[in-house]
Structure formats: C-alpha cells, structure tokens
Protein backbone atom coordinates (compact mmCIF):
# COMPACT_ATOMS: atom_id res chain seq x y z
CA UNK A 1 82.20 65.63 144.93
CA UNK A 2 79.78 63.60 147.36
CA UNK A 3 78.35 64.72 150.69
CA UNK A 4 79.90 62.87 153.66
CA UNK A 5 78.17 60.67 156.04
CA UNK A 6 77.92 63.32 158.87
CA UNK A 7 77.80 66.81 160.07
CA UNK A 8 80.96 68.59 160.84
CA UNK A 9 80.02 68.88 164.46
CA UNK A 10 77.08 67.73 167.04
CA UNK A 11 73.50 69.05 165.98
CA UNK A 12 71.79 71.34 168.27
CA UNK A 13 67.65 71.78 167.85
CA UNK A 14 66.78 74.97 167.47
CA UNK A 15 63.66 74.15 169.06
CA UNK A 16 65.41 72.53 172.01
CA UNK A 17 66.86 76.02 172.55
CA UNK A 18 64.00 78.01 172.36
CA UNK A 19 62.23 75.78 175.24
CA UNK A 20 65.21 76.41 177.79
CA UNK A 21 63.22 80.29 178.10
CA UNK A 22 67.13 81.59 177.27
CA UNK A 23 66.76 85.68 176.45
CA UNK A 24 70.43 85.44 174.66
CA UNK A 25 71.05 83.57 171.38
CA UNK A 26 74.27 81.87 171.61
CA UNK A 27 76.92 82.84 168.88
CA UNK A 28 76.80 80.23 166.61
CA UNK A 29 73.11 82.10 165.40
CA UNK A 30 74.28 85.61 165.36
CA UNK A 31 74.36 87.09 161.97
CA UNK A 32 77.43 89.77 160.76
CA UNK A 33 76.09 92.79 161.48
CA UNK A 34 75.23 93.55 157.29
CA UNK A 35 73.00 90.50 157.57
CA UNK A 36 71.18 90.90 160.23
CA UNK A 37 67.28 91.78 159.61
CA UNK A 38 67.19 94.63 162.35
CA UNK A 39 64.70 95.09 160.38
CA UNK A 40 65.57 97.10 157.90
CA UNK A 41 62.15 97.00 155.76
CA UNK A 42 61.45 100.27 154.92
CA UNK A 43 58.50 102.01 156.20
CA UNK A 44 57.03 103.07 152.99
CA UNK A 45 57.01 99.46 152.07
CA UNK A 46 55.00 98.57 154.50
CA UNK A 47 51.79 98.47 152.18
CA UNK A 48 54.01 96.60 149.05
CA UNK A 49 53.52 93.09 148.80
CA UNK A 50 54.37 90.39 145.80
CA UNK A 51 51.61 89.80 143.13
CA UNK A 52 48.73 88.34 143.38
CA UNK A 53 47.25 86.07 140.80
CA UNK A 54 43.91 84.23 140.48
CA UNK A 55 44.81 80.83 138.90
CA UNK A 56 40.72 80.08 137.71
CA UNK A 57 41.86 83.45 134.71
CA UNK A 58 43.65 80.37 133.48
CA UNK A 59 40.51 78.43 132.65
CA UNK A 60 37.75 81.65 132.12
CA UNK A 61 36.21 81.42 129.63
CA UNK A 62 36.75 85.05 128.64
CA UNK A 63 39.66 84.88 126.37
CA UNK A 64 40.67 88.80 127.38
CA UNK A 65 40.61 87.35 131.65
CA UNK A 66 42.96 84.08 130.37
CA UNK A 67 45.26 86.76 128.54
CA UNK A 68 45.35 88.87 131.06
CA UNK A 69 45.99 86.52 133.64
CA UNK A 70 48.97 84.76 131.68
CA UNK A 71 50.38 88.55 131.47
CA UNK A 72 50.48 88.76 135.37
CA UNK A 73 52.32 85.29 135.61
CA UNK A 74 54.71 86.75 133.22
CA UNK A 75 55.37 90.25 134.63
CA UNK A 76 55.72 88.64 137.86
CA UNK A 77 58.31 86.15 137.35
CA UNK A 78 60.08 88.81 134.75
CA UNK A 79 59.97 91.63 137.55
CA UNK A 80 59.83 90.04 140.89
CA UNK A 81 60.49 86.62 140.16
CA UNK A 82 57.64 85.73 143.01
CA UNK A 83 53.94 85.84 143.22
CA UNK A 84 51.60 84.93 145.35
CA UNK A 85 48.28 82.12 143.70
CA UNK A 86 45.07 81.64 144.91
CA UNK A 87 42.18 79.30 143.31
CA UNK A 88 44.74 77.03 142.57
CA UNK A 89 42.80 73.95 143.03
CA UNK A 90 43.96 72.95 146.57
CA UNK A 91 41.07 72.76 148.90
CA UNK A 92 41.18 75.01 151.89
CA UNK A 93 40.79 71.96 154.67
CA UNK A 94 44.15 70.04 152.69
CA UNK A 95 45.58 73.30 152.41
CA UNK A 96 45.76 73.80 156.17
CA UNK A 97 45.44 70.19 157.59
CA UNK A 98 48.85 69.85 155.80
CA UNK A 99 50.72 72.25 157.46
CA UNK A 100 48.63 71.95 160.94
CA UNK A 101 49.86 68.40 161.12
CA UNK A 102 53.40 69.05 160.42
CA UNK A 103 53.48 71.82 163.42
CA UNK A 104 51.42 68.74 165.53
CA UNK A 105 55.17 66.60 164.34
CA UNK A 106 57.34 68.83 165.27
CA UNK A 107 55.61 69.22 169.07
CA UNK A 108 56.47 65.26 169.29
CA UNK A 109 58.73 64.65 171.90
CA UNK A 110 62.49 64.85 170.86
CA UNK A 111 63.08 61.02 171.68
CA UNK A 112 60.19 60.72 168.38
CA UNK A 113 61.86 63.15 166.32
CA UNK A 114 65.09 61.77 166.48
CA UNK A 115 64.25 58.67 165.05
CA UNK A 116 64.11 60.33 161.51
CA UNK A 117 67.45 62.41 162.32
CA UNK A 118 68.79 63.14 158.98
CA UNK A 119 72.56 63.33 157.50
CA UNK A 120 73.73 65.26 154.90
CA UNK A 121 74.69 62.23 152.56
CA UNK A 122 70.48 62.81 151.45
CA UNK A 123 69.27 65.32 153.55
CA UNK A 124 65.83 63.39 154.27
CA UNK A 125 64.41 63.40 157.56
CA UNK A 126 64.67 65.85 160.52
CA UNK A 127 67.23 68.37 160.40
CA UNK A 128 68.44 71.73 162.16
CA UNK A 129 71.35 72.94 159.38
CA UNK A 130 72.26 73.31 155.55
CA UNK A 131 75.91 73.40 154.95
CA UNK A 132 79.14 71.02 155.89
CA UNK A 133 81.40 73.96 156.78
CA UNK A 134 82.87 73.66 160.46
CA UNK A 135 81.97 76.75 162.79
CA UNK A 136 79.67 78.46 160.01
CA UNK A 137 77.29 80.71 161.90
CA UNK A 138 73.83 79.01 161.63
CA UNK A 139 70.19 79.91 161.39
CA UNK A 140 67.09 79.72 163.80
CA UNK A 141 65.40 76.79 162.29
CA UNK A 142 64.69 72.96 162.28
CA UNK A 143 63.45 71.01 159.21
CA UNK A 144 61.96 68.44 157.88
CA UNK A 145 63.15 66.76 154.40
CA UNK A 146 61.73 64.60 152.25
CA UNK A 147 61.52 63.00 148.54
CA UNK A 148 57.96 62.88 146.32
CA UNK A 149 59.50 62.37 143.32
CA UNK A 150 61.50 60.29 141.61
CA UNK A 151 59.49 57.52 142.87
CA UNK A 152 62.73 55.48 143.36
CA UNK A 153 63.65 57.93 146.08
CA UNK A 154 60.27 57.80 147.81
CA UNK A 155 60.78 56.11 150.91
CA UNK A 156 57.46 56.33 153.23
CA UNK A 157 59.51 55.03 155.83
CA UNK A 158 61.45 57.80 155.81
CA UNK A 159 58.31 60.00 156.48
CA UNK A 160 56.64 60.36 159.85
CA UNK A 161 54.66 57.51 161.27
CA UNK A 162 53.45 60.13 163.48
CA UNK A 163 50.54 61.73 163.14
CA UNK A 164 48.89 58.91 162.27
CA UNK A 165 47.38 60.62 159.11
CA UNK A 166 50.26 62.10 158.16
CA UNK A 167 51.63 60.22 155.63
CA UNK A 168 47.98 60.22 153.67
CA UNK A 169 47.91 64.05 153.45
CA UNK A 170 51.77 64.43 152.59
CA UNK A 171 50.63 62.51 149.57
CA UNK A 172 47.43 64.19 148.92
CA UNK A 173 49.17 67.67 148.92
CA UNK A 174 52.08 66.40 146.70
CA UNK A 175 50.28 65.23 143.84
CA UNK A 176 48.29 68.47 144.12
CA UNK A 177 51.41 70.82 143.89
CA UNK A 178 52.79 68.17 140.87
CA UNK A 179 49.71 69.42 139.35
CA UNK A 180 49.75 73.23 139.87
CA UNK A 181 54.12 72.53 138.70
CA UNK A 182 52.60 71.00 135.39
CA UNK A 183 50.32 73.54 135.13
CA UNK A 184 53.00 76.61 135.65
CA UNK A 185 55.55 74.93 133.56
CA UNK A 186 53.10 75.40 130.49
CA UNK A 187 52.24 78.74 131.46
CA UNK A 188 55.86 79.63 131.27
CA UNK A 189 57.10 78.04 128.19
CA UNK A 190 54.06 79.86 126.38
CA UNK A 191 54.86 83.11 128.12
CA UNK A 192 58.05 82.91 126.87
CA UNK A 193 57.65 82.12 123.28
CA UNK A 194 58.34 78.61 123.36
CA UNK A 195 56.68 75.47 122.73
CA UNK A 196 53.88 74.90 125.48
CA UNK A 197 56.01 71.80 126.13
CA UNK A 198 59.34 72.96 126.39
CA UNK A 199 60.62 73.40 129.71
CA UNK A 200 58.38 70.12 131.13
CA UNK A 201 60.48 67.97 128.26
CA UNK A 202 63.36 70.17 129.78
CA UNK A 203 63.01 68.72 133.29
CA UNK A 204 62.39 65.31 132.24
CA UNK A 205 59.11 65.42 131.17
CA UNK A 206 57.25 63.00 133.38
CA UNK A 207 60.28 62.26 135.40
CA UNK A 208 60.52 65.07 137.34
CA UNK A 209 61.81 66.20 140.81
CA UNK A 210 59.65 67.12 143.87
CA UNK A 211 60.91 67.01 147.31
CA UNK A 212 59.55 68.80 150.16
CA UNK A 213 61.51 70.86 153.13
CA UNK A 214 58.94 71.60 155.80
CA UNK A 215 60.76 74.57 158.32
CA UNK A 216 59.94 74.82 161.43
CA UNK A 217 60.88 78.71 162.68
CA UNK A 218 60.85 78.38 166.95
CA UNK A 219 60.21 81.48 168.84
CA UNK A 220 63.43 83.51 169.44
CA UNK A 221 64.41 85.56 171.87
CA UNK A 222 66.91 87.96 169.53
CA UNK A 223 65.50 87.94 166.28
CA UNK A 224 66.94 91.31 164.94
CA UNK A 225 70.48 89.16 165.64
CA UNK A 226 69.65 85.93 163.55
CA UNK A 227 68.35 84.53 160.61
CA UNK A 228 65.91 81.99 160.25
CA UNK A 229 67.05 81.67 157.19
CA UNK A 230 69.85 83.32 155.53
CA UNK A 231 69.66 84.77 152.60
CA UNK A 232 69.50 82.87 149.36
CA UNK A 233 68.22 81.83 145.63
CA UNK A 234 66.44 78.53 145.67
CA UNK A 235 68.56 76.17 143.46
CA UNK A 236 65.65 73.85 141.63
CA UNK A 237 63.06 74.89 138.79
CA UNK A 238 60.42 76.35 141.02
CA UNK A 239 59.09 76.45 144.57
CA UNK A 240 55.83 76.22 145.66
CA UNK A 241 55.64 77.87 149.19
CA UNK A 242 52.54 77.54 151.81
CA UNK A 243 53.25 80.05 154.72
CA UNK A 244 51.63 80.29 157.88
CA UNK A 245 49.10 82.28 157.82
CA UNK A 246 49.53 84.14 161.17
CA UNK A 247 53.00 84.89 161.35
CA UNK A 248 54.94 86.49 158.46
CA UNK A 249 58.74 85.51 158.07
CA UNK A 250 59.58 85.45 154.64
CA UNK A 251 61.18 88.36 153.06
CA UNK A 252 62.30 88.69 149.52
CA UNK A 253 65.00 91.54 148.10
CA UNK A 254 63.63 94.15 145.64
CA UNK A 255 66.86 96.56 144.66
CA UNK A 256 68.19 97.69 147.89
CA UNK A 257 64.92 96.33 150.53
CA UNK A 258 64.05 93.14 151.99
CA UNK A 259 60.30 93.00 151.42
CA UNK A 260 57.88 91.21 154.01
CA UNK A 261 55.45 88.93 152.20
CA UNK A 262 51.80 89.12 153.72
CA UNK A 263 50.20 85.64 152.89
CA UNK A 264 46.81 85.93 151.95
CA UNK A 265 43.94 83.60 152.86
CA UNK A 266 44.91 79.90 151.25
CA UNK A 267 47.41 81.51 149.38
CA UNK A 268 50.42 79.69 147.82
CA UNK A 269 53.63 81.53 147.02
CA UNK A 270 55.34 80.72 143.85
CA UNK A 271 59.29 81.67 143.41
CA UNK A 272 61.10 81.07 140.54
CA UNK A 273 64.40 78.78 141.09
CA UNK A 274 68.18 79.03 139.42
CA UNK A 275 67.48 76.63 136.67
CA UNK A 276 64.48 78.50 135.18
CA UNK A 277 66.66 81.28 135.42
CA UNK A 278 69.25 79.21 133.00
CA UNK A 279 66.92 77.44 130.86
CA UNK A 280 64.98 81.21 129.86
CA UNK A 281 68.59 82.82 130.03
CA UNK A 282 68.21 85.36 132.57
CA UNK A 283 64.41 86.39 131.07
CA UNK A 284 63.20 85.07 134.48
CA UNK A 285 65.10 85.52 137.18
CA UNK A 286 65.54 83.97 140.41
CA UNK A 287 65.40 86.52 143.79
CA UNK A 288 67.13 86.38 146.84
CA UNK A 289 64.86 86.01 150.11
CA UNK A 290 65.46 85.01 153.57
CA UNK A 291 63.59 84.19 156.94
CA UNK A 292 62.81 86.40 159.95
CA UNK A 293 62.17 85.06 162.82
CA UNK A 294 59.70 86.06 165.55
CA UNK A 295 59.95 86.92 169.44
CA UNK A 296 56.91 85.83 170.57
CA UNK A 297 55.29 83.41 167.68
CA UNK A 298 56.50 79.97 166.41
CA UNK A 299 56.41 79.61 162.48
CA UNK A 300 55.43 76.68 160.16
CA UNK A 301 55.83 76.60 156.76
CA UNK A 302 55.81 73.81 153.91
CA UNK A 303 58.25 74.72 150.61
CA UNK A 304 58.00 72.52 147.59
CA UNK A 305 61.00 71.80 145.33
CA UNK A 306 59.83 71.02 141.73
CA UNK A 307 62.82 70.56 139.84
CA UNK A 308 64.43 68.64 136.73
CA UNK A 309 65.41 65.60 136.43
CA UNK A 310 68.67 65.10 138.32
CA UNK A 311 70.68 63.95 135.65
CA UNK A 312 69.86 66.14 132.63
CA UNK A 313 71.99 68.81 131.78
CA UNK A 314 69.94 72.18 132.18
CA UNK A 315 71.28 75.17 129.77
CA UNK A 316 69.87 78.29 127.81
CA UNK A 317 66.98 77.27 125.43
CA UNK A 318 68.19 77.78 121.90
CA UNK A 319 65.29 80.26 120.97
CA UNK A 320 66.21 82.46 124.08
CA UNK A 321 69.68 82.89 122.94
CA UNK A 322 70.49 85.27 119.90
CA UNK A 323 73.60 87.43 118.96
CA UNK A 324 72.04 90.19 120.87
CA UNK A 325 71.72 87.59 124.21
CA UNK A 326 73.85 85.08 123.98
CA UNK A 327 73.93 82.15 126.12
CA UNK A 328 75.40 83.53 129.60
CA UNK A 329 75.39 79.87 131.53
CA UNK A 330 77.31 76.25 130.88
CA UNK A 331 75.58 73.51 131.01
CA UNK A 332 75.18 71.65 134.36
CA UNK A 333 72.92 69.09 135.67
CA UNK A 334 70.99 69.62 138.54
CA UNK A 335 72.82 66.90 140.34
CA UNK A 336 76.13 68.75 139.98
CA UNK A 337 74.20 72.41 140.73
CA UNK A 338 72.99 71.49 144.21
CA UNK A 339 75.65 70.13 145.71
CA UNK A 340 76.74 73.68 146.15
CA UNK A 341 74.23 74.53 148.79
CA UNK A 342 74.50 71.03 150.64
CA UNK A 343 77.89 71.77 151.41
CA UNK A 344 78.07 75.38 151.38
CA UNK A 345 74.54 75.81 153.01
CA UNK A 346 72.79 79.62 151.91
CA UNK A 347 74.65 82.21 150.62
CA UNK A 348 73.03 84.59 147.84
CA UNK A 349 73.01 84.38 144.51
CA UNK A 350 76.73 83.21 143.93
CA UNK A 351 75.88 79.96 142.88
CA UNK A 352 73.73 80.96 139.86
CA UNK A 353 76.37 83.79 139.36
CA UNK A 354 79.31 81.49 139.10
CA UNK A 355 77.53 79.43 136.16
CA UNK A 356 77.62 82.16 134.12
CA UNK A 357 79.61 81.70 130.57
C-alpha cells in the first residue's frame, strides 16, 4: 500500500481558525461525546504525575545511585511506559531556543508557511492532519514534519529558511536527542536482560530513524469538544518529547484516567513506542495519550521519533520469549507498521493490537 499524492479534501489551518476570534468549533473538530476530554481527570489525580528520573544516576559514581537509577527507568517504562528526564545533557538555552524558534515559525505569515505545505506521500513539511480518510473528524492542531535521520532523507531544504537560525539549532538539538536515544537504548536492553547492544543492532545499529513532528496546539475556543490530539500509541521505538513549559496538554491513560503531565523545568518526556513494545514482547509497553487543548493559551511542543531502521523486520527478542510467554507479535517492518497511522491517522492502541500472533 503507498500513500497518495494528496489529501482527501482541502486543508484548513487550525491556526487560521483560531485567528478569525470564532467562539464555536466547526464540526469537523468535535469529538464523539466518549472522546471528548470534558475533562474527565480525576480530582484526586490532580497531584499524580509520570516519573521523574535524573539521567547524571547514570554516570555517579556511586554504584548503589547508577542501580538505582537504572531501576526507575525500568519500573517506569514496565508500569507507565512514560517518564519524565532531567540532566540529560541538553543545555537549558538549546533546550528552549529550540522550541522558542519553532513557535517564532509558526507566527510567519501564512503566504511563508505555505511554501513548505506538506502531502501525505512523506509527510515532511507543514501540516494540519494525520489520516487519508474523507470526512474523519479532525483535531485542533498544525504541524511541522521533518526527517534527521536516515541521512538520505535529510533534505534541509525541506526545513525552514525562516528563522534564520533555525536550521543550525534543529541540528544541534537532533544530534543531542540521537545521543540521549543511544543512551536509553542501552539502558533498556540491560534492564531487560539482554545484551547492552541488542535493541540498537535491532534498529539498525547506526542506521537508525529520527524524524521530528513539531505541533503547534492554537488557542481554542471549545476545548472540552475537541482534541488536539486524539488519542493514540506512538508507532516508532521511542519518543523523546519537549513540552511547553507553561501550558500543559498532554495527557496519558493510566487504567480508567487520562492523566495531565506537569513538565518540569528543562524536562524531557520519554514514551515508549509500539516496536519496543514488540521487540521486549509486551515487557514494556506502549500507553495511549492524547492532547488537550487550551481556551486561552497557544501550545508548542517538539516530539522526537527515534525509530528502527525502516526496512528491518522488528519481532519478539528470542530471550524474551519462553513457553511460559511466547511470542504474541509477527514480524513486520517498520515501513509496513506505519503506514497504518498515515492513512488511518490516531486511533488507540489497535494497531499494536492487531500485530498480535
């Protein structure tokens, strides 16, 4: 199956929408009643938030601080399947000149903007929907896509001109999160009894993924109606997610709530995708989240795909799979796996269901 050229019907900016000062969302972003957030957090989560871990345990010294630390990693991605790192090695000023120069983009005028409108053939450059299906109710959002890695696929001209800078601190930040990807990938395969190797031979080893979807959450005028964006499992090996810092959006399920993350200072979120969940057969799992959006406040955020290579197949490590667990998912490559959600846009865990043996 291949992506067509173009989008089932004209694009609309979200952000084009919010400007007109409208107080009613038009139908095509109003949510079925079950999914709308009418925010239905409970109140005695209000004080719950996803782990926190401090990434310099990794290199302390203190052998009791670097086992401890590798224990949090693991009981997060085993129970929660996010957590939130700080001292991760990304300086403060490239941690928010990054994301304060994508919201400076995406207050370019449209005629600007438009010049990098995307299709969903690739999905790189500026976009306002997931999904080829006709009439399918949409979410409060624009976006920005682009490729990091393969290098074949890394086209700068494809990236914004504009802010001048731009380009320079996409690339600075990229090769950072490569880094902190390496980094996790080891931490993982140790915590879960394999070679310290494993899963980065598993995604290619050096030829890795990394592609970056920068969302841009306009203010809305209904947001207990709509979605910024609907609910979901991210496809790829693992996403590395910088929120803003002022206005919290994301929300990921726990049983029967939708929890709101609360960034903290410099903070990068880290959410386990569908194919670690195949390659450590189901011992990590990936968790549904989704986007609120926000009456009175704009929202910027940068998520970073690292995933396999696109053509390797991606199944159950042998050592994870016994007579007591046996393998639950076929083997698929990656390339195969996300076509699902470029034609079928967001829609829960069904894709990582439906792979399973």
């Amino acid at each position: 199956m291949v992506c067509p050229c173009d989008w089932p019907e004209p694009v609309v900016r979200v952000q084009s929408l919010s400007e007109t000062g409208n107080s009613i969302v038009p139908d095509r972003y109003i949510k079925p009643p079950s999914d709308r957030p009418s925010l239905n957090s409970s109140p005695q989560d209000i004080n719950i938030n996803i782990p926190l871990v401090d990434m310099s345990g990794l290199t302390d010294g203190n052998l009791a601080v670097r086992v401890s630390t590798m224990k949090k990693i693991s009981d997060a991605c085993r129970e929660w399947g996010f957590f939130q790192v700080v001292n991760h090695g990304l300086k403060g000023e490239l941690v928010d000149g990054v994301r304060e120069i994508w919201r400076e983009f995406f207050h370019k005028s449209m005629e600007v903007k438009q010049k990098y409108a995307n299709s969903p053939m690739t999905y790189e450059g500026y976009g306002s929907r997931l999904g080829l299906q006709k009439g399918a109710i949409l979410d409060w959002s624009d976006y920005y896509f682009l490729h990091y890695l393969p290098s074949s696929l890394k086209d700068h001209q494809k990236w914004p001109e504009k802010p001048s800078s731009l380009r320079e601190i996409v690339e600075e930040y990229s090769k950072e999160i490569v880094r902190l990807g390496n980094v996790l990938l080891e931490v993982f395969s140790i915590n879960l009894g394999l070679r310290s190797d494993y899963l980065q031979n598993a995604f290619g080893g050096e030829d890795v993924g990394a592609c970056l979807r920068v969302n841009f959450y306009p203010k809305c005028p209904q947001p207990d109606l709509t979605l910024g964006l609907s609910s979901h499992s991210n496809l790829g090996g693992i996403t590395f997610l910088l929120p803003d810092e002022n206005v919290s959006g994301l929300q990921v399920r726990r049983g029967e709530q939708w929890i709101t993350v609360k960034p903290v200072r410099h903070g990068i979120i880290v959410n386990i995708g569908d194919q670690i969940q195949v390659l450590s057969n189901a011992t990590y799992k990936s968790v549904e989240h989704r986007v609120i959006v926000n009456p009175n406040k704009e929202r910027v955020s940068l998520a970073y795909f690292y995933n396999p290579k696109s053509d390797l197949l991606i199944s159950p490590a042998p050592e994870l799979v016994t007579t007591e667990a046996p393998s639950l998912y076929q083997p698929m490559t990656f390339d195969e796996y996300r076509l699902f959600i470029r034609t079928k846009g967001p829609q829960g865990k069904s894709q990582v269901e439906s792979l399973k043996s």
